[in-house]
N, C-alpha and C. Protein backbone atom coordinates (compact mmCIF):
# COMPACT_ATOMS: atom_id res chain seq x y z
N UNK A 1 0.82 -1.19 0.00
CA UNK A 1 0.00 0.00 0.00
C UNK A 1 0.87 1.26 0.00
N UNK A 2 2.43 1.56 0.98
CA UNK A 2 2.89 2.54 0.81
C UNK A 2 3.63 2.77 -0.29
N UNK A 3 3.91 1.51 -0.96
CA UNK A 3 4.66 1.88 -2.78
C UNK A 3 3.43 2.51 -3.18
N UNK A 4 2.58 2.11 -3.21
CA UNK A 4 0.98 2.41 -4.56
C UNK A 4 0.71 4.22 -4.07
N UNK A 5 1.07 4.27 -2.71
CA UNK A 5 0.83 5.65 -2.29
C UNK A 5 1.99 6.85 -3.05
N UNK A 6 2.82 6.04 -2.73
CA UNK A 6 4.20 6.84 -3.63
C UNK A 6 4.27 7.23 -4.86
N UNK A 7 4.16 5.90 -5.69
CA UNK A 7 3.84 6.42 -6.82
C UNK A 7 2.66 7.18 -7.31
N UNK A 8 1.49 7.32 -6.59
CA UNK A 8 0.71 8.12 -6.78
C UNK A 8 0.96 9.70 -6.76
N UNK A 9 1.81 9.75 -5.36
CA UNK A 9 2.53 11.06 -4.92
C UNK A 9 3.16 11.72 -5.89
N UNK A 10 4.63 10.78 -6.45
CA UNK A 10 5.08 11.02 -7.20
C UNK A 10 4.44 11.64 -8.83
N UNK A 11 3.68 10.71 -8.98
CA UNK A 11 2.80 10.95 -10.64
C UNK A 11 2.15 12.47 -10.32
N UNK A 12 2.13 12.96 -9.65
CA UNK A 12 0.82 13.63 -8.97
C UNK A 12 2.04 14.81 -8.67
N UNK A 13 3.20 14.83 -8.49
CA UNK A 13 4.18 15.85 -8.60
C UNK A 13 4.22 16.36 -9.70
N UNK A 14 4.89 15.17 -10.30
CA UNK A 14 4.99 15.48 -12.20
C UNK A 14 4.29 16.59 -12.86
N UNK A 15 2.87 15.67 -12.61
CA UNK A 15 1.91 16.79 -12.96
C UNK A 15 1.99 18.25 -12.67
N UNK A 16 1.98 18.67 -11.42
CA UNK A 16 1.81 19.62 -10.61
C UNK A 16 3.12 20.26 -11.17
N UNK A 17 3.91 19.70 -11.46
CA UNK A 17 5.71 20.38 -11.50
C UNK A 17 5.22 20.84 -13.04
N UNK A 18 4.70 20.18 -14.07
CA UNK A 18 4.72 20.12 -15.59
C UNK A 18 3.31 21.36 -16.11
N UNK A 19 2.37 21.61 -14.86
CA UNK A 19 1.38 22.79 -15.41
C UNK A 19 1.97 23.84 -14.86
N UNK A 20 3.08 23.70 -13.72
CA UNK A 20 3.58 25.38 -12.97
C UNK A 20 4.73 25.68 -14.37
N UNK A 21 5.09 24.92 -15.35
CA UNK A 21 6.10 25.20 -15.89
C UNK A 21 5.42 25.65 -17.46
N UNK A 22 4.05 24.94 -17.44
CA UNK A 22 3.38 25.41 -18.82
C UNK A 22 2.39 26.83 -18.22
N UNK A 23 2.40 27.16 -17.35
CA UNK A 23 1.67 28.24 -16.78
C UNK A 23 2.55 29.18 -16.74
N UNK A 24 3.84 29.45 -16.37
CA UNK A 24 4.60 30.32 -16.22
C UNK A 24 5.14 30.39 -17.68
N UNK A 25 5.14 29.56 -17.98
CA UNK A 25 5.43 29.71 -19.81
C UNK A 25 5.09 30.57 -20.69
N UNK A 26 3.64 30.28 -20.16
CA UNK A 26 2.50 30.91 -20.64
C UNK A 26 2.00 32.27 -20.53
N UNK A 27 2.28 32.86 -19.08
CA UNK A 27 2.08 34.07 -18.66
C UNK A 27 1.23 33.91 -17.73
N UNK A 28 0.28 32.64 -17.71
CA UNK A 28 -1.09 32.47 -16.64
C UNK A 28 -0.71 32.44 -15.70
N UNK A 29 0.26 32.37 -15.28
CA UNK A 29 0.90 33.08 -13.15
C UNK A 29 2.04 33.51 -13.95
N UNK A 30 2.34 34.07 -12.43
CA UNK A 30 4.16 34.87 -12.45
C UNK A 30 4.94 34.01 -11.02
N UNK A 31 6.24 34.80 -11.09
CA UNK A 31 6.88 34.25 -9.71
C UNK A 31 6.38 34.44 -8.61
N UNK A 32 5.99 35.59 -8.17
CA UNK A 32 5.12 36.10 -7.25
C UNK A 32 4.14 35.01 -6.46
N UNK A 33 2.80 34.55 -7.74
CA UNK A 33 1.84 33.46 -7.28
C UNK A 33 2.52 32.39 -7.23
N UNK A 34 3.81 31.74 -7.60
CA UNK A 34 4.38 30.64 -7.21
C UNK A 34 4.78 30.17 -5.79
N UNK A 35 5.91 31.56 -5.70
CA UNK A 35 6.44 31.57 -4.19
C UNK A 35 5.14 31.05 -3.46
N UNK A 36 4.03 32.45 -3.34
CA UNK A 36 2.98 32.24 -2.47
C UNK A 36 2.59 30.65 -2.30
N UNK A 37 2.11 30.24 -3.59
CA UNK A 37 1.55 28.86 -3.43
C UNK A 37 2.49 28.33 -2.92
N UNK A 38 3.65 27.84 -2.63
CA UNK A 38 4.46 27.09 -2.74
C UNK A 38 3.84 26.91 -0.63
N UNK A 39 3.70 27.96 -0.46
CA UNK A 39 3.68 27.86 0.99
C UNK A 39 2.84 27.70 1.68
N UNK A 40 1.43 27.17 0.99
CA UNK A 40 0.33 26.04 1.29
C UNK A 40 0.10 25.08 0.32
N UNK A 41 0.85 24.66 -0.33
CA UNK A 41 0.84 23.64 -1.66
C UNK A 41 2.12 22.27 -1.47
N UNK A 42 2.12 21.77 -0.99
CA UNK A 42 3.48 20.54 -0.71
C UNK A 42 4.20 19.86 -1.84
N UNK A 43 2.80 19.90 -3.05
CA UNK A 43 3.68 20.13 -4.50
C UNK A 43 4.53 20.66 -5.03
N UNK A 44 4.18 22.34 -5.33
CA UNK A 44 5.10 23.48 -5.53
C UNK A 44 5.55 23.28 -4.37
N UNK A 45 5.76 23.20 -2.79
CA UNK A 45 6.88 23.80 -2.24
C UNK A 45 8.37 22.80 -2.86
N UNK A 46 8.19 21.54 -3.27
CA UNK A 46 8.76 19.90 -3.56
C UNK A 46 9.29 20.71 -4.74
N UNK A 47 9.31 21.42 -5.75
CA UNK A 47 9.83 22.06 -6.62
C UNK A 47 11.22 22.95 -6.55
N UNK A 48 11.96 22.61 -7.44
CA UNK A 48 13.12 23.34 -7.20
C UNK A 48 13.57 24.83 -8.05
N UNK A 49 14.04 25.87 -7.27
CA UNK A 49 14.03 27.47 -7.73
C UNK A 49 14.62 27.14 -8.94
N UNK A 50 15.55 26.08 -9.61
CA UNK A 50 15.82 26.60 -10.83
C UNK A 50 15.16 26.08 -12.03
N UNK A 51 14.26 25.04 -11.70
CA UNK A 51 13.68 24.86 -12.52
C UNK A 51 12.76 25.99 -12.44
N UNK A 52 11.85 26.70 -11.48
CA UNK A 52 11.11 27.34 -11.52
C UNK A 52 11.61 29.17 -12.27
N UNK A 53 12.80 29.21 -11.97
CA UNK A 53 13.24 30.17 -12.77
C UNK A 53 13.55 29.99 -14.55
N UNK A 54 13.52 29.15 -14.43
CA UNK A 54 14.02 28.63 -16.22
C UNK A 54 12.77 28.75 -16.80
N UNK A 55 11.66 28.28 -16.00
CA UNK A 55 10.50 28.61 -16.92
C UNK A 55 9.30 30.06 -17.05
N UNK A 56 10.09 31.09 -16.15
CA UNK A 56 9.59 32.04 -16.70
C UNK A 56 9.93 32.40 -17.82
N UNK A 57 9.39 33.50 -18.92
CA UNK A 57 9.45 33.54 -20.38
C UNK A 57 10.75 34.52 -20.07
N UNK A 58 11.74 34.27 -21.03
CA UNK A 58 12.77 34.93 -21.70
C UNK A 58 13.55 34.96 -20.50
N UNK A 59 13.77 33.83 -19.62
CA UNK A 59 14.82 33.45 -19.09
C UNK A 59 15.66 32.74 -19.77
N UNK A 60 17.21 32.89 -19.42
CA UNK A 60 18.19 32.43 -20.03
C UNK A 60 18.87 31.50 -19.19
N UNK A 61 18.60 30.41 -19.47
CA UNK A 61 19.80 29.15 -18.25
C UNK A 61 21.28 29.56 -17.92
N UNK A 62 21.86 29.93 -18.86
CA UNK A 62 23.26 30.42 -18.35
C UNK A 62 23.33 31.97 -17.23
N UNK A 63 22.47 32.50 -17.97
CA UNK A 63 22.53 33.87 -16.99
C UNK A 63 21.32 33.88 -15.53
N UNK A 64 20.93 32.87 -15.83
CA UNK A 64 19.57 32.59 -14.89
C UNK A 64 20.74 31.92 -13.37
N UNK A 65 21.98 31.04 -14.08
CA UNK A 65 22.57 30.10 -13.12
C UNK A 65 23.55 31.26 -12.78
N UNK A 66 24.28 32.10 -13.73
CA UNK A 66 24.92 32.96 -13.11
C UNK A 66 24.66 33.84 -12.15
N UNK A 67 23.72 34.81 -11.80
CA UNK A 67 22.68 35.66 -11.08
C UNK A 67 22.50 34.74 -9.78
N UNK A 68 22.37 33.63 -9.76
CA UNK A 68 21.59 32.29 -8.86
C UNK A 68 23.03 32.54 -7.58
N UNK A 69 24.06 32.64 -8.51
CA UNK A 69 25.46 32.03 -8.21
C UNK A 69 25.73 33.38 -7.48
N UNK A 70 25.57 34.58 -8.17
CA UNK A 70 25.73 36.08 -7.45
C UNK A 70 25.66 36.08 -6.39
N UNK A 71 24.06 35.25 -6.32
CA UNK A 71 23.10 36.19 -5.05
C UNK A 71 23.77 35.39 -4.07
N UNK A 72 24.15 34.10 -4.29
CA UNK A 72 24.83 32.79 -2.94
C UNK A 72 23.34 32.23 -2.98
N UNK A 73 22.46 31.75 -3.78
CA UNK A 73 21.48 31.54 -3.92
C UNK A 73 21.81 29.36 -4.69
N UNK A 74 21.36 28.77 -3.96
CA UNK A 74 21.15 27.30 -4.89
C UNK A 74 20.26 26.93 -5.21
N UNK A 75 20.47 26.76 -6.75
CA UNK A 75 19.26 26.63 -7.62
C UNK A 75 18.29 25.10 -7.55
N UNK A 76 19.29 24.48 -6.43
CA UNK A 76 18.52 22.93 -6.15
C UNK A 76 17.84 22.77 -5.16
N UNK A 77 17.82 24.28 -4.59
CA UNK A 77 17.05 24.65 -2.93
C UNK A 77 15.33 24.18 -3.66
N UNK A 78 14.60 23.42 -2.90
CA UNK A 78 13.12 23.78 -3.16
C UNK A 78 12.12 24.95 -2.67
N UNK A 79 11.31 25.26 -3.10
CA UNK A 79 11.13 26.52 -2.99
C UNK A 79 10.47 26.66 -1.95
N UNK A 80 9.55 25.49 -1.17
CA UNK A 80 9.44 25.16 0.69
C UNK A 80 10.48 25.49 1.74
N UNK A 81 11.49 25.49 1.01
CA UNK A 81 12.98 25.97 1.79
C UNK A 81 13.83 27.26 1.65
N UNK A 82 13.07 27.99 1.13
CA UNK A 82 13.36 29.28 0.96
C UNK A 82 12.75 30.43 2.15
N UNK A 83 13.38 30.89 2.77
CA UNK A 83 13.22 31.75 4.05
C UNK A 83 12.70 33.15 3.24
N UNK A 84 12.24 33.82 4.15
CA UNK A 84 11.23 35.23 3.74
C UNK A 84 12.29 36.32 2.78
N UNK A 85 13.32 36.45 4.01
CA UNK A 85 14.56 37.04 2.87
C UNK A 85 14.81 36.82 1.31
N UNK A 86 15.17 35.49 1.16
CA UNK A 86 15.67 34.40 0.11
C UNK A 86 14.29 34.81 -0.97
N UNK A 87 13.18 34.64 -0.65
CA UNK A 87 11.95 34.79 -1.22
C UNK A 87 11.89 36.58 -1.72
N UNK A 88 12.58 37.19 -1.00
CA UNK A 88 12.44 38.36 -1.93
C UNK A 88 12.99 38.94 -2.71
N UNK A 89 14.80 37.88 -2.59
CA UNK A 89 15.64 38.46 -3.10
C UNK A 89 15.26 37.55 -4.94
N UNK A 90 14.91 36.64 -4.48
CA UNK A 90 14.26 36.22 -5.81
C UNK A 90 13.22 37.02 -6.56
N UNK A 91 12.45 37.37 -5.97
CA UNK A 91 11.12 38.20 -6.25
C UNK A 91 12.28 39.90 -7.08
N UNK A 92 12.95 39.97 -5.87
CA UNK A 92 13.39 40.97 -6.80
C UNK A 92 14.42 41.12 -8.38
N UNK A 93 14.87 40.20 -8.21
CA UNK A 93 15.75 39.96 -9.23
C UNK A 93 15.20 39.43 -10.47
N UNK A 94 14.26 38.43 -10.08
CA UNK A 94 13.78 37.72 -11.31
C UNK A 94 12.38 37.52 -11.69
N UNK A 95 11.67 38.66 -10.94
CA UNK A 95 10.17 38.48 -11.36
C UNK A 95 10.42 39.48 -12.39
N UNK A 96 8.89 39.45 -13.32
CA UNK A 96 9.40 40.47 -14.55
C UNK A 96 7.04 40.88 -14.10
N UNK A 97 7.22 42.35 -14.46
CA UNK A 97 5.44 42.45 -14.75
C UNK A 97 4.76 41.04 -15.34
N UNK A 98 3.78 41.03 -15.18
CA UNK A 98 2.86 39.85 -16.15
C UNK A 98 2.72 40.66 -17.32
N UNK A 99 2.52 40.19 -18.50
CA UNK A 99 3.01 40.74 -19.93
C UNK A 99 3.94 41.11 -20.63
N UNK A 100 4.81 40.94 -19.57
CA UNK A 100 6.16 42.44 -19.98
C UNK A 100 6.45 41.50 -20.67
N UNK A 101 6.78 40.13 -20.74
CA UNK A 101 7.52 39.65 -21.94
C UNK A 101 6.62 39.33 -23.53
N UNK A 102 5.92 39.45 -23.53
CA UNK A 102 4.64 39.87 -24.72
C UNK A 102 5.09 40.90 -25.72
């Protein structure tokens, strides 16, 4: 029963990890509503900042990891583990308006 639970968990991440990344893609949230969710959501918090930064629009992986690297920031931190500070210094650096990349 606790494998069948797991993999449910797991499948059920995927998901959850694969619409925050076609949503932010998309423009239908920003970083902002991520953070937030992340901190009643056990899904998104299970998510890690650099994937979640890679998929806002007209982010760049090399300069996304460089900036990451600036701040003393690790991009393998999940975003449940990010302290109030950490959460803004992200917010400030790498949120962009909703549209602005349109």
């Amino acid at each position: 029963m606790q494998r069948s639970e797991a993999l449910d968990w797991a499948q059920d991440a995927r998901r959850a990890r694969q619409r925050l990344h076609d949503d932010l893609a998309a423009g239908r949230t920003d970083l902002a509503e991520v953070l937030e969710r992340s901190e009643r959501d056990e899904l998104v918090a299970a998510v890690k900042l650099l994937f979640v930064l890679e998929s806002v629009p007209g982010a760049r992986k090399v300069l996304t990891r460089r900036r990451l690297d600036d701040l003393g920031l690790d991009g393998r931190r999940r975003l449940g583990g990010l302290d109030a500070d950490e959460r803004r210094v992200v917010l400030a650096e790498f949120a962009t308006p909703r549209g602005a990349g349109s």
